[in-house]
Protein backbone atom coordinates (compact mmCIF):
# COMPACT_ATOMS: atom_id res chain seq x y z
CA UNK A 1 107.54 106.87 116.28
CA UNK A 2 105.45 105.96 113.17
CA UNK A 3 103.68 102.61 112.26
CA UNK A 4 104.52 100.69 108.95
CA UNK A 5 102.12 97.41 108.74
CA UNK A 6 103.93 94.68 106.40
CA UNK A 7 103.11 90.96 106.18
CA UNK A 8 105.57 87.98 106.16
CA UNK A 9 106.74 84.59 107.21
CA UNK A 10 108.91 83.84 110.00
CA UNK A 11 111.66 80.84 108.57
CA UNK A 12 112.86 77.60 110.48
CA UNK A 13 115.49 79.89 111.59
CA UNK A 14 112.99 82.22 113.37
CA UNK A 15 113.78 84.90 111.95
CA UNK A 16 111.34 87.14 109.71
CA UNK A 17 111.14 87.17 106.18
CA UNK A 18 108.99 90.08 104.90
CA UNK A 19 106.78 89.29 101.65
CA UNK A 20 108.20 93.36 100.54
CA UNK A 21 111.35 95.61 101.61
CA UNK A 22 110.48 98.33 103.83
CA UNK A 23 112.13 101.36 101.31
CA UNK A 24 113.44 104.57 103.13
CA UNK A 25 113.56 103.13 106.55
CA UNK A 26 117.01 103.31 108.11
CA UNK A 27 118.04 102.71 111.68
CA UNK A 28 116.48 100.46 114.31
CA UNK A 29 112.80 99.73 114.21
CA UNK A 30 110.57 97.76 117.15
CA UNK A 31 108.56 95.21 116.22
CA UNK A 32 105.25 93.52 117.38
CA UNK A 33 104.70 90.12 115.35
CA UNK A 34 100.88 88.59 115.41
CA UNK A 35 100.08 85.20 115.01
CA UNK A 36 97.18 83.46 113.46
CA UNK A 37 95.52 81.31 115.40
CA UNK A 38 95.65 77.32 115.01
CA UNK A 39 92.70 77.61 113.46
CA UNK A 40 93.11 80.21 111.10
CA UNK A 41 95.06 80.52 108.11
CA UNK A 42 95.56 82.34 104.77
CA UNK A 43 93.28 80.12 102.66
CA UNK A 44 90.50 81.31 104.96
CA UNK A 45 90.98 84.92 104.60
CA UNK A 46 88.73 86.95 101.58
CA UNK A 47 90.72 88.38 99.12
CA UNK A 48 89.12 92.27 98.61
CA UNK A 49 87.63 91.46 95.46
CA UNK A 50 85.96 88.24 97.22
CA UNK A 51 84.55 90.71 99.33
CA UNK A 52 83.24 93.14 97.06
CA UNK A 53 81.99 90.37 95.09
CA UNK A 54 80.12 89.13 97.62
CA UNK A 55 78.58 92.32 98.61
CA UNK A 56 77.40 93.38 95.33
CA UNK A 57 76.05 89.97 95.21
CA UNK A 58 73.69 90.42 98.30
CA UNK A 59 73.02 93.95 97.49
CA UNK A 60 71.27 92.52 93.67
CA UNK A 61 69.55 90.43 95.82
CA UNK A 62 68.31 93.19 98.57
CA UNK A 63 67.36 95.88 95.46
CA UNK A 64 65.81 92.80 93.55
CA UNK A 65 63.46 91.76 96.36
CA UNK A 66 65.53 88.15 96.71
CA UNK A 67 65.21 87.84 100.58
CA UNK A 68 64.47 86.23 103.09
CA UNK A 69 62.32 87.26 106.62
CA UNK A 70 64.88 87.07 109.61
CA UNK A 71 61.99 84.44 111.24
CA UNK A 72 62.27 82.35 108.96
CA UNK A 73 65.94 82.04 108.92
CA UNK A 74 65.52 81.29 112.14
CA UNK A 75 63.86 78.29 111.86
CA UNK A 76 65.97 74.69 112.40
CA UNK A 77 68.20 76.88 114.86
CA UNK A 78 68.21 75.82 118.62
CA UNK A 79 68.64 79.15 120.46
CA UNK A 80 68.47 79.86 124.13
């Protein structure tokens, strides 16, 4: 058995509507379906290029001497 990962939306019918075809798969397949949680959605997922954005962002800062101790971030925050 291989794994193929696709994305989609399941309908008010309940069934699943895949955001792409799965090309050259024939027969029966198995499926495991994963739900966000209540809390999460697709507006708070990074796109890729949010994340690389972001990353080249701190590492300007980090090669540009832009940072901040770790002691003083911790300052204001109640820890136990």
């Amino acid at each position: 058995m291989r794994a193929v990962k696709a994305t989609g939306r399941i309908n008010q019918d309940g069934q699943i509507n895949l955001d792409r075809p799965l090309l050259n798969i024939k027969g029966r397949v198995e499926v495991i379906v994963l739900i966000a949680e209540e809390d999460e959605s697709e507006d708070d997922l990074m796109t890729k290029e949010e994340i690389l954005s972001d990353f080249q962002q701190a590492w300007h800062e980090a090669m540009t001497g832009q940072t901040v101790p770790v002691s003083q971030m911790w300052e204001g925050i109640e820890h136990d």
